[in-house]
N, C-alpha and C. Protein backbone atom coordinates (compact mmCIF):
# COMPACT_ATOMS: atom_id res chain seq x y z
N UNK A 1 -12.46 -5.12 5.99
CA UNK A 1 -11.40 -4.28 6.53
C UNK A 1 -11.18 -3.05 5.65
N UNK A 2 -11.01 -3.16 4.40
CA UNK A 2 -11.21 -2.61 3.30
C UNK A 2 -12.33 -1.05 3.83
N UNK A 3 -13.71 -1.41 3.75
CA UNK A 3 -14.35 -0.09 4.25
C UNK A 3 -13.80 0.31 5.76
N UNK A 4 -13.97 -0.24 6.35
CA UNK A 4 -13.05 0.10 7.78
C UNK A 4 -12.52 1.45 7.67
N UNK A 5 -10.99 0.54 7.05
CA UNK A 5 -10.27 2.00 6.38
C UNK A 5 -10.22 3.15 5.41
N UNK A 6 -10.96 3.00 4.47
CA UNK A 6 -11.53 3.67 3.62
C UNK A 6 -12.51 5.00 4.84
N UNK A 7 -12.98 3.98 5.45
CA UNK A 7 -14.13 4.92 6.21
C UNK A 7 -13.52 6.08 7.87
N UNK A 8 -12.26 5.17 7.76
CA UNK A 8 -11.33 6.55 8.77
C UNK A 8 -10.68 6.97 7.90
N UNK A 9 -10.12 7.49 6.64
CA UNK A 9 -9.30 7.78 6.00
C UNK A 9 -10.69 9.31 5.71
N UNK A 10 -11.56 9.11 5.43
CA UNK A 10 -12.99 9.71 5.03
C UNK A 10 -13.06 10.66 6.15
N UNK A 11 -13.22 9.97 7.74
CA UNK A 11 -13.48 10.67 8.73
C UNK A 11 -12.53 11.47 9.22
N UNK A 12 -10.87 11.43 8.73
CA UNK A 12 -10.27 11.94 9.03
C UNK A 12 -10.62 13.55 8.11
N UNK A 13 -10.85 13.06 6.46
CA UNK A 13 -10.81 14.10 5.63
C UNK A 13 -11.83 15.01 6.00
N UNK A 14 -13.30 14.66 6.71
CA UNK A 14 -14.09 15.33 7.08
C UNK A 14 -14.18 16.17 8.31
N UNK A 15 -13.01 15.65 8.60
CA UNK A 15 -12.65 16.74 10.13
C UNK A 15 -11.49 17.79 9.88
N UNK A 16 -11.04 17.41 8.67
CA UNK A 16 -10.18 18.42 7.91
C UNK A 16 -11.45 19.77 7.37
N UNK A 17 -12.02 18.84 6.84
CA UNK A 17 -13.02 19.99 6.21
C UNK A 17 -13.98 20.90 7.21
N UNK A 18 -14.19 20.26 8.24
CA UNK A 18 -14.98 20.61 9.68
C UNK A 18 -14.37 21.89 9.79
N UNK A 19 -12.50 21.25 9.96
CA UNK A 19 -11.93 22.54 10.54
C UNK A 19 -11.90 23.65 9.70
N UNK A 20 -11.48 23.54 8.06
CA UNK A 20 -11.70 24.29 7.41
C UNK A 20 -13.20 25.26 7.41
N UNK A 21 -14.04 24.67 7.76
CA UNK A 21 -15.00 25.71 7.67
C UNK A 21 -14.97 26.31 8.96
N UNK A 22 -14.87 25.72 10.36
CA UNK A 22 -14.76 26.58 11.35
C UNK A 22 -13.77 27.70 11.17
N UNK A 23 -12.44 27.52 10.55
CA UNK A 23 -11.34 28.75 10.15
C UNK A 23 -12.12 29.94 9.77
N UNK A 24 -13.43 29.56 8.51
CA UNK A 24 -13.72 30.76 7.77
C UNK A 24 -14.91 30.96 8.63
N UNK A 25 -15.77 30.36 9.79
CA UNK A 25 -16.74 30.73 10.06
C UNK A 25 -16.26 31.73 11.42
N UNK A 26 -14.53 31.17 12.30
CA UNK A 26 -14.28 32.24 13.19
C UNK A 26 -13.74 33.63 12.07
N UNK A 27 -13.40 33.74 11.41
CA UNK A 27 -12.93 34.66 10.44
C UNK A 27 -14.05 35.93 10.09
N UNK A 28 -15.31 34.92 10.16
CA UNK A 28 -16.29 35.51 9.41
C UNK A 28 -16.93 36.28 10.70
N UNK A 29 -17.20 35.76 11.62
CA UNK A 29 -17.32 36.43 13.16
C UNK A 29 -17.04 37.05 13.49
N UNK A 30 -15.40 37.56 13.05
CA UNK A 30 -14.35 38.69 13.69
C UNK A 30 -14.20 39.54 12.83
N UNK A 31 -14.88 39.47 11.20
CA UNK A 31 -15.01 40.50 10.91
C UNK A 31 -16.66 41.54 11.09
N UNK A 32 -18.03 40.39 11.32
CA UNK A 32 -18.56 41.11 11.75
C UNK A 32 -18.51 41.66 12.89
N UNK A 33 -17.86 41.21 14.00
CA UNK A 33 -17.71 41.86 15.40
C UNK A 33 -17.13 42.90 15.06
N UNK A 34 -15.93 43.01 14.19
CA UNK A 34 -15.61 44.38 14.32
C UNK A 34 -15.92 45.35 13.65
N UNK A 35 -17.12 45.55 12.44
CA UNK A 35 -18.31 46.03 12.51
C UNK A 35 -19.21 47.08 13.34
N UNK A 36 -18.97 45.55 14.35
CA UNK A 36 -19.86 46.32 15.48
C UNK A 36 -19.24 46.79 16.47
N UNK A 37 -17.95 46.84 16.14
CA UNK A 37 -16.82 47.66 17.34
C UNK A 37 -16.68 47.06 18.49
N UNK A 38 -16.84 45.40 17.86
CA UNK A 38 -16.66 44.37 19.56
C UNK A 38 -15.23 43.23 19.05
N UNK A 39 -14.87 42.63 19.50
CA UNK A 39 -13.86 41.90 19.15
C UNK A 39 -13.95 40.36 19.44
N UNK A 40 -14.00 39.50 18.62
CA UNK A 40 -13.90 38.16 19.42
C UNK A 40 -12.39 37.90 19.72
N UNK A 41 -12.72 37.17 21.19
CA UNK A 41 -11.12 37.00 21.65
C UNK A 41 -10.85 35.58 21.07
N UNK A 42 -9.23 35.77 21.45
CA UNK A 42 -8.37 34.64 20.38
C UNK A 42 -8.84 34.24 19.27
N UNK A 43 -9.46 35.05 18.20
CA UNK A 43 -9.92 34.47 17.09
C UNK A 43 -8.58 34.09 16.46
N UNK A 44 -7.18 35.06 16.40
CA UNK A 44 -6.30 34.49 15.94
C UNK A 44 -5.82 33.04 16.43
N UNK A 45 -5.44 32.90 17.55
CA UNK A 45 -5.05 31.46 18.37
C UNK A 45 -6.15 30.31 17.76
N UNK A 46 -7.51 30.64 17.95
CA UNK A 46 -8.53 29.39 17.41
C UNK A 46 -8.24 28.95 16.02
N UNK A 47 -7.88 29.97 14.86
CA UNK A 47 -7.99 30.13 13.59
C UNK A 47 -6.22 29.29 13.57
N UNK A 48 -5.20 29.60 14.27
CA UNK A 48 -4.04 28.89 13.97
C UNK A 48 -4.14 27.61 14.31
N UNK A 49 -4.87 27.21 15.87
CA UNK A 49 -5.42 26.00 15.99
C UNK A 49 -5.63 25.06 15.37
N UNK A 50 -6.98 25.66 14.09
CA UNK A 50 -7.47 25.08 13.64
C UNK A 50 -6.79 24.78 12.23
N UNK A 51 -6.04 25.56 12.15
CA UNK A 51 -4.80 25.47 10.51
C UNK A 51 -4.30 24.14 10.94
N UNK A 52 -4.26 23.56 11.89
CA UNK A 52 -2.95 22.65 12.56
C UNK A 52 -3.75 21.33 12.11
N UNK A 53 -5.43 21.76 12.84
CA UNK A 53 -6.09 20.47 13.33
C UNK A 53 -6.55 19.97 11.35
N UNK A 54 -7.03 21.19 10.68
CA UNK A 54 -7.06 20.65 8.75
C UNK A 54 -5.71 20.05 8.05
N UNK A 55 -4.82 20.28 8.78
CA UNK A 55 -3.48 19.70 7.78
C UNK A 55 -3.41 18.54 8.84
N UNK A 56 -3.61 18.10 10.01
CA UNK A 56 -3.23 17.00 10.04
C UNK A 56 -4.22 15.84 9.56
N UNK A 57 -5.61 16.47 10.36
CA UNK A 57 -6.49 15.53 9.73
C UNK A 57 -6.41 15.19 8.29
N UNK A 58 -6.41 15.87 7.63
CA UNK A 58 -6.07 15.84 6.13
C UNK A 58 -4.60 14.85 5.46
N UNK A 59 -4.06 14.16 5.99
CA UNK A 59 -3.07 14.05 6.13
C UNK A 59 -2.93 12.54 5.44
N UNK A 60 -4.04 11.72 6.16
CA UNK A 60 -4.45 10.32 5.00
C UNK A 60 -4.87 10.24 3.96
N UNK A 61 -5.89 11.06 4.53
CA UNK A 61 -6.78 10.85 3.09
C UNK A 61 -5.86 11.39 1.72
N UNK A 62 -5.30 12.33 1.84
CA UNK A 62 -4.36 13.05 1.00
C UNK A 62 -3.35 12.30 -0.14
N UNK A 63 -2.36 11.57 1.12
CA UNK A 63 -1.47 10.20 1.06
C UNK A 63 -2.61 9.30 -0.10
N UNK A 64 -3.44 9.06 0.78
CA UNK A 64 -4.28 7.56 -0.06
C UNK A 64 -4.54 8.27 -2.00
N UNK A 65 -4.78 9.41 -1.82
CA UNK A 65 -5.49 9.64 -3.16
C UNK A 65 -4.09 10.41 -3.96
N UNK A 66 -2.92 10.17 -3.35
CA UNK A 66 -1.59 10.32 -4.00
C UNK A 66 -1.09 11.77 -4.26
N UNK A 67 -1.75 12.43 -3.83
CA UNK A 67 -1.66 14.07 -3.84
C UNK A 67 -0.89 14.68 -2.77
N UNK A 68 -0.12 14.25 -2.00
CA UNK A 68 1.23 14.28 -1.19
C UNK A 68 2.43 14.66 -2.14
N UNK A 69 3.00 15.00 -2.25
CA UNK A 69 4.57 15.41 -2.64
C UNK A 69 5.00 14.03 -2.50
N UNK A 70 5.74 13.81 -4.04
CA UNK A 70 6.52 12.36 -3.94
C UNK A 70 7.59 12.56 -5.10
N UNK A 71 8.57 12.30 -4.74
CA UNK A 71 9.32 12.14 -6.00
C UNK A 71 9.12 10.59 -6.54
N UNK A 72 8.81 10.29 -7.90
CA UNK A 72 8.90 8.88 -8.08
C UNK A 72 10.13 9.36 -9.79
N UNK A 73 11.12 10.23 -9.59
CA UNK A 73 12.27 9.86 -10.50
C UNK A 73 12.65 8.79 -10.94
N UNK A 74 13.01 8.38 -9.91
CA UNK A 74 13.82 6.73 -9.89
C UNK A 74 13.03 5.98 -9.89
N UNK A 75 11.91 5.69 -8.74
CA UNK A 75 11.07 4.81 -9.01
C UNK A 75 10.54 4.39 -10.35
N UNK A 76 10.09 5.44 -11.14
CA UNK A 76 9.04 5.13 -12.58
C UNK A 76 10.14 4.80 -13.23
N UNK A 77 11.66 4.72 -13.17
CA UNK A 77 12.55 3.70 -14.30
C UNK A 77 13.05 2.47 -13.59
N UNK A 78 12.65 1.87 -12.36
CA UNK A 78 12.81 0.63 -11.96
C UNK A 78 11.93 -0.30 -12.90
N UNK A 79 12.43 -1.48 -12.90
CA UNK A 79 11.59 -2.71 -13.07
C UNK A 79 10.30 -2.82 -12.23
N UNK A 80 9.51 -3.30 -12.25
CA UNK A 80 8.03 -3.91 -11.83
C UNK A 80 8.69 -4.71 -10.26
N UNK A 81 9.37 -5.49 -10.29
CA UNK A 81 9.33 -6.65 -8.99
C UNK A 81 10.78 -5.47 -8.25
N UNK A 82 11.95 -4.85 -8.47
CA UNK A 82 12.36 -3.61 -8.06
C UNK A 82 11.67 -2.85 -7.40
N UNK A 83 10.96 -2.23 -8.36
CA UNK A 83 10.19 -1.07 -8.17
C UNK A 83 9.04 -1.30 -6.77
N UNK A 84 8.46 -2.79 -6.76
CA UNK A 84 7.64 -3.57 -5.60
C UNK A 84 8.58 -2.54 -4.24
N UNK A 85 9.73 -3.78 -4.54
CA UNK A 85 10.56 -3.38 -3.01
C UNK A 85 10.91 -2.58 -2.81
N UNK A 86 11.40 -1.79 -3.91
CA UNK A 86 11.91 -0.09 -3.28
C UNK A 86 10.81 0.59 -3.03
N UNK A 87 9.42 0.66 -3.12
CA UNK A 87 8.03 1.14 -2.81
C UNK A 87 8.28 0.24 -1.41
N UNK A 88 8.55 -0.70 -0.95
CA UNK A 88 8.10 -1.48 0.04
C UNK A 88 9.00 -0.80 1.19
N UNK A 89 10.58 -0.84 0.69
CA UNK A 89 11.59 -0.03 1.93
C UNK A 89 10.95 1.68 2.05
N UNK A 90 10.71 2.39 1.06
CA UNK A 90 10.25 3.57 1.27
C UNK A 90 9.43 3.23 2.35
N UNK A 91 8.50 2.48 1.84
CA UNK A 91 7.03 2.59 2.91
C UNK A 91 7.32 2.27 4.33
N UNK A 92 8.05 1.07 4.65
CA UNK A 92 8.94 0.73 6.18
C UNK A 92 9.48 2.04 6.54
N UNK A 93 10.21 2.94 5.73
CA UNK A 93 11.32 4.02 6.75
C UNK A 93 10.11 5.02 6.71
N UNK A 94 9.15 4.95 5.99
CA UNK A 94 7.86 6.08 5.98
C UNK A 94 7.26 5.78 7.51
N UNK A 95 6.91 4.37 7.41
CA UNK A 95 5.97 3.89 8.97
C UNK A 95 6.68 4.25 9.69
N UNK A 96 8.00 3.78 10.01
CA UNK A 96 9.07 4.04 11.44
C UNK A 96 9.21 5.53 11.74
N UNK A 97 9.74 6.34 10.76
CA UNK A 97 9.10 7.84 10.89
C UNK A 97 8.39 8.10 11.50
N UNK A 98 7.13 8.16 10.84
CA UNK A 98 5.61 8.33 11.41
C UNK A 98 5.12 7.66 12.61
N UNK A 99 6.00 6.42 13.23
CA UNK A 99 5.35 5.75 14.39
C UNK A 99 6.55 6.63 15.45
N UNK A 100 8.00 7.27 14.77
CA UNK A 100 8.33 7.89 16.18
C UNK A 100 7.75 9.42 16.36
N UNK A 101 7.16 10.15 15.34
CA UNK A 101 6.86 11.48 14.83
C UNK A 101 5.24 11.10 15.89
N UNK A 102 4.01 10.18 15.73
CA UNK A 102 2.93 9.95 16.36
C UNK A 102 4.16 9.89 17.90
N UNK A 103 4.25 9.52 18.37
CA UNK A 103 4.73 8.79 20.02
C UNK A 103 5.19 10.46 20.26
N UNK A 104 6.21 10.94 19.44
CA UNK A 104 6.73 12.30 20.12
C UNK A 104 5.37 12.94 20.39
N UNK A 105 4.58 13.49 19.04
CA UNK A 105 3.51 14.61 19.73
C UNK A 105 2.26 14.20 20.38
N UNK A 106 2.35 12.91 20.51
CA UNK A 106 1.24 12.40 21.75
C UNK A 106 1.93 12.53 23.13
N UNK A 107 3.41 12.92 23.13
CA UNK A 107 4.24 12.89 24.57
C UNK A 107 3.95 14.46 25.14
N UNK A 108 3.93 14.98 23.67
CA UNK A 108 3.83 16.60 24.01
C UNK A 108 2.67 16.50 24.47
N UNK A 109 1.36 16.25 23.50
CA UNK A 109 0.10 16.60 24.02
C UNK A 109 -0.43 15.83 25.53
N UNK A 110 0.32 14.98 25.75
CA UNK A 110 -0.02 14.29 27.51
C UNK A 110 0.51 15.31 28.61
N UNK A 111 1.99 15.68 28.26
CA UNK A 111 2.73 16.73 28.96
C UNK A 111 1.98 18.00 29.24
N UNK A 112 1.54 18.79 27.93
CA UNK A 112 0.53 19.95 27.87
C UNK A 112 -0.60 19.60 28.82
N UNK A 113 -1.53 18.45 28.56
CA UNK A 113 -2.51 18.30 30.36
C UNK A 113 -1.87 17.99 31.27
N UNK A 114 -1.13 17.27 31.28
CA UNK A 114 -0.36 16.91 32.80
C UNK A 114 0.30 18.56 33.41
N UNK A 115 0.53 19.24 33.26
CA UNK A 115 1.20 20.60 33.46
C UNK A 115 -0.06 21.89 33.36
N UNK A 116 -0.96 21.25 32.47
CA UNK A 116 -2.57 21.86 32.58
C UNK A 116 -1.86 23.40 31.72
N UNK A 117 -1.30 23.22 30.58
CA UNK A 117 -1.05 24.13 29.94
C UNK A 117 -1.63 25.14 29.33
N UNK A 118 -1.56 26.68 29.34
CA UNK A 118 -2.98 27.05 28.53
C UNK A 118 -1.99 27.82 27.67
N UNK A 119 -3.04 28.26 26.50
CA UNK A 119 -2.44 29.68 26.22
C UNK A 119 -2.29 31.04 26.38
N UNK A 120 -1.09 31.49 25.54
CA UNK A 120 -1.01 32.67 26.04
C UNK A 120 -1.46 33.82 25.95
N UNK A 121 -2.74 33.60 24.95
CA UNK A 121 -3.40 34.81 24.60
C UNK A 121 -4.25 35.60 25.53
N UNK A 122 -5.49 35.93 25.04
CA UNK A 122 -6.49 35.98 25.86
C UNK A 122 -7.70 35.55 26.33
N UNK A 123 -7.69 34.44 25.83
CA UNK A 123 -8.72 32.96 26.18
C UNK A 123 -7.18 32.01 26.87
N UNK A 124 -7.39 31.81 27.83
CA UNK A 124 -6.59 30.50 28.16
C UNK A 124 -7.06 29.25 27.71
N UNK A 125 -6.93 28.99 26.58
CA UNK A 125 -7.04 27.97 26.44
C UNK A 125 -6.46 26.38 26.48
N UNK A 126 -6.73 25.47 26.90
CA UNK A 126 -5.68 24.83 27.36
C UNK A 126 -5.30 23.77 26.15
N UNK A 127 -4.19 23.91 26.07
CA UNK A 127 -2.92 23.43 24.88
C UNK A 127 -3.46 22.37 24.43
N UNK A 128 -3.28 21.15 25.44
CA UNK A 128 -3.69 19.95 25.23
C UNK A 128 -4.96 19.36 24.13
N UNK A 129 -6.37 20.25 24.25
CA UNK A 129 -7.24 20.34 23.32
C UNK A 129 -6.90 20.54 22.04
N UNK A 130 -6.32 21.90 21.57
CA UNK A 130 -5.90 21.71 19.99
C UNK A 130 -4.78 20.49 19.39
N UNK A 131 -3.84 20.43 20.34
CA UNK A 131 -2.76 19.59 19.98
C UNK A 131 -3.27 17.71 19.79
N UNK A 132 -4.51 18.05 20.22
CA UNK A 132 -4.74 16.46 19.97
C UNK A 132 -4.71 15.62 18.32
N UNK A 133 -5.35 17.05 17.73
CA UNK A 133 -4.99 16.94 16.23
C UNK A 133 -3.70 16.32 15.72
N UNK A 134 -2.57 16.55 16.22
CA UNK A 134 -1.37 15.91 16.17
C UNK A 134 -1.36 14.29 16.14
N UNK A 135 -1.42 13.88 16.91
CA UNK A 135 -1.32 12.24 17.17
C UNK A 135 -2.25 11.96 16.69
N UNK A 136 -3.24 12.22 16.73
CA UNK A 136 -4.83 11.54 15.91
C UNK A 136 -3.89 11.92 14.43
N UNK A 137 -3.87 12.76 13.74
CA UNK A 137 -3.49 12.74 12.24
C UNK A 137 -2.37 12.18 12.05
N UNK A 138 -1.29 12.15 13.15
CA UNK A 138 0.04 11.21 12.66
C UNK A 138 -0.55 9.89 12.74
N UNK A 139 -0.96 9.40 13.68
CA UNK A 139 -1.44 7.97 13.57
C UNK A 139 -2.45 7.38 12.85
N UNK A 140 -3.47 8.41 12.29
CA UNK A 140 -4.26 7.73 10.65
C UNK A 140 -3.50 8.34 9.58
N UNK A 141 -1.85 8.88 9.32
CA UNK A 141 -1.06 8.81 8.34
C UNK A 141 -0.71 7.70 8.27
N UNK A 142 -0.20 6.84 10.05
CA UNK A 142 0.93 5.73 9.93
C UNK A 142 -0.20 5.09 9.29
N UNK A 143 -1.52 4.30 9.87
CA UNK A 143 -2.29 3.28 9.29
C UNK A 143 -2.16 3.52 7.73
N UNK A 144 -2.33 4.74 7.70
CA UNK A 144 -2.60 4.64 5.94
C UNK A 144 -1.42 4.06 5.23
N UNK A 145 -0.35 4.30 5.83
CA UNK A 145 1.46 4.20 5.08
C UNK A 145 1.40 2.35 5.04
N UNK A 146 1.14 1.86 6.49
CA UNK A 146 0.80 0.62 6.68
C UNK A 146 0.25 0.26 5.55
N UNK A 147 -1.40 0.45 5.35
CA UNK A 147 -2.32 -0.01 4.93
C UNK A 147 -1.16 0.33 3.42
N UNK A 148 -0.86 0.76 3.03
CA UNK A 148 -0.73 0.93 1.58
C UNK A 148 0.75 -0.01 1.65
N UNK A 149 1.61 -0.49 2.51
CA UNK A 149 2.75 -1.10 2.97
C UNK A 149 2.35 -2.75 2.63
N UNK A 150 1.19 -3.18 3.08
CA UNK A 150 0.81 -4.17 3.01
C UNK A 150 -0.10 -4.66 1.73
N UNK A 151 -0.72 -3.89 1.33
CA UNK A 151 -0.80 -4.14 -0.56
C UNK A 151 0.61 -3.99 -1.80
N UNK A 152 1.64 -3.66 -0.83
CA UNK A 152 2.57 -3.33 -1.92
C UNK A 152 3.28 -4.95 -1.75
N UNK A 153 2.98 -5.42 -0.53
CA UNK A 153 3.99 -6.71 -0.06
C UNK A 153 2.79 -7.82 -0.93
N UNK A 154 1.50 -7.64 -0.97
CA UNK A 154 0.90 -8.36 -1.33
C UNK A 154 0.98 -8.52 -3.07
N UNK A 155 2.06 -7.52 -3.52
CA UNK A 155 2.39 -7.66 -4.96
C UNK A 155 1.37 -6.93 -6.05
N UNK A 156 0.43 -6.21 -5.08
CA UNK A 156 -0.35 -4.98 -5.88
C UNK A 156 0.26 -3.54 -5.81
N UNK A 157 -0.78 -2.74 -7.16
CA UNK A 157 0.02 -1.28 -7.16
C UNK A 157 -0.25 -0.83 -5.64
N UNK A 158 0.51 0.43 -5.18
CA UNK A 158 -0.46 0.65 -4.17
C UNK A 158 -1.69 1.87 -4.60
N UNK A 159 -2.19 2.32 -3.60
CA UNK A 159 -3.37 3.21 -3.93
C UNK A 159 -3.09 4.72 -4.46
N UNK A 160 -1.83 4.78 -3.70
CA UNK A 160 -1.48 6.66 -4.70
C UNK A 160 -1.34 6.56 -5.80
N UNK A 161 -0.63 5.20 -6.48
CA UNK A 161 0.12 5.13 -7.71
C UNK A 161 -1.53 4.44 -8.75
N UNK A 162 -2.31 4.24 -8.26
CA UNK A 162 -3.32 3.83 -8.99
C UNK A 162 -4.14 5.26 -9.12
N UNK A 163 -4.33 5.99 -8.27
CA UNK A 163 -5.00 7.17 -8.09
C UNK A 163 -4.19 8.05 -9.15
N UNK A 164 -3.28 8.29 -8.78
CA UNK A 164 -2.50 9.07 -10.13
C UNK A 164 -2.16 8.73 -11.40
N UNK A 165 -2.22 7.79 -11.47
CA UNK A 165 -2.56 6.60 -12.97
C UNK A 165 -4.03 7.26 -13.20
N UNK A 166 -5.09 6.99 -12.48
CA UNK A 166 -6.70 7.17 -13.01
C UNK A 166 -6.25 8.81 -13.24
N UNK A 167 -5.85 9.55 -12.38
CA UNK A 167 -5.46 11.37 -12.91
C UNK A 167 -5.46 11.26 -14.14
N UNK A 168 -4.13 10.46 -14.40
CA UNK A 168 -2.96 10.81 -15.48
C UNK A 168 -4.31 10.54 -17.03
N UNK A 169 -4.73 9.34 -16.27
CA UNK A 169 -5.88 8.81 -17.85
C UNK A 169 -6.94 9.52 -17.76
N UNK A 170 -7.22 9.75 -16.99
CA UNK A 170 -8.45 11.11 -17.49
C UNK A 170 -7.93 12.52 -17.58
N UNK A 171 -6.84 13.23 -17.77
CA UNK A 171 -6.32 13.82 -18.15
C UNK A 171 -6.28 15.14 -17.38
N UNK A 172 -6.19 14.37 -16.12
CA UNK A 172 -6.05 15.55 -15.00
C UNK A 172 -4.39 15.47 -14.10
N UNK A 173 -3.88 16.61 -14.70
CA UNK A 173 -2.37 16.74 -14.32
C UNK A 173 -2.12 17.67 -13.06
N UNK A 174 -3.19 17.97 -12.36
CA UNK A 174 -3.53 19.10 -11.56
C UNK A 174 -2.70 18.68 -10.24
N UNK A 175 -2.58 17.46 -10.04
CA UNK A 175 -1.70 16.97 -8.93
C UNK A 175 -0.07 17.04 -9.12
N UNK A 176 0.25 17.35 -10.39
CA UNK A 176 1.86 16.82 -10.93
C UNK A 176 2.28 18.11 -11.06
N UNK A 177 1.68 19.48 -10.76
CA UNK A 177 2.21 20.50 -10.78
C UNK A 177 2.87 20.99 -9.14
């Protein structure tokens, strides 16, 4: 189960990176088109698109390797078997979040085809396609929140707090800024 998840947490990050390079490869298009005094259409709309579709995909893998924004103030002066459960309630009001945050923008993105939404630029493009990024990245956040929910109940660190531990000992602070 273990690679399973490891291996969508991966596929998510690699469709982050997908999009990231499509950003700089429509970028790179629209500046040679205009060069040549031609224009690609909606390069802006594709390029915001695709800002949407790298931060969500990106969104587990991120979480898992602890490089998310976290305050752990309080946490790092709890006790050990404390510190378990208040990691454990965080992680519950984290999932419930994230399982009503996934349900809302999968309601949007069904609504956007059902209504056959496009945009408003000058490619109609229809809504529904980019926005899928949404629910696909909220819902391999929730698994991940889960997945890290259920090693914390099982009385292990979880995976951010081990990941930023290995930072902290090899002497990379690059995440804590």
């Amino acid at each position: 189960m273990r690679r399973l998840l490891d291996a969508l947490y991966a596929a998510g990050a690699g469709l982050a990176a997908l999009s990231l390079l499509s950003i700089f490869l429509v970028m790179m298009a629209q500046v040679v088109l205009r060069e040549m005094q031609m224009q690609f259409p909606a390069a802006d709309d594709i390029s915001a698109y695709l800002c949407v579709s790298t931060t969500f995909f990106a969104l587990a893998a991120t979480f898992r390797r602890g490089e998310l924004i976290r305050v752990g103030m309080l946490l790092d002066r709890l006790s050990p078997p404390v510190r378990r459960w208040a990691e454990a309630v965080v992680l519950v009001l984290a999932a419930a979040l994230l399982a009503y945050i996934t349900r809302w923008v999968f309601q949007d993105m069904m609504f956007s085809y059902e209504i056959e939404e496009v945009a408003q630029g000058t490619v109609p493009i229809p809504l529904w396609i980019p926005k899928i990024a949404m629910p696909a990245g909220s819902a391999l956040l929730l698994v991940a929140v889960l997945d890290e929910l259920a090693t914390v109940l099982r009385g292990q660190k979880p995976g951010y707090v081990v990941a930023a531990e290995e930072r902290a000992a090899a002497g990379d602070f690059s995440a804590e800024v």
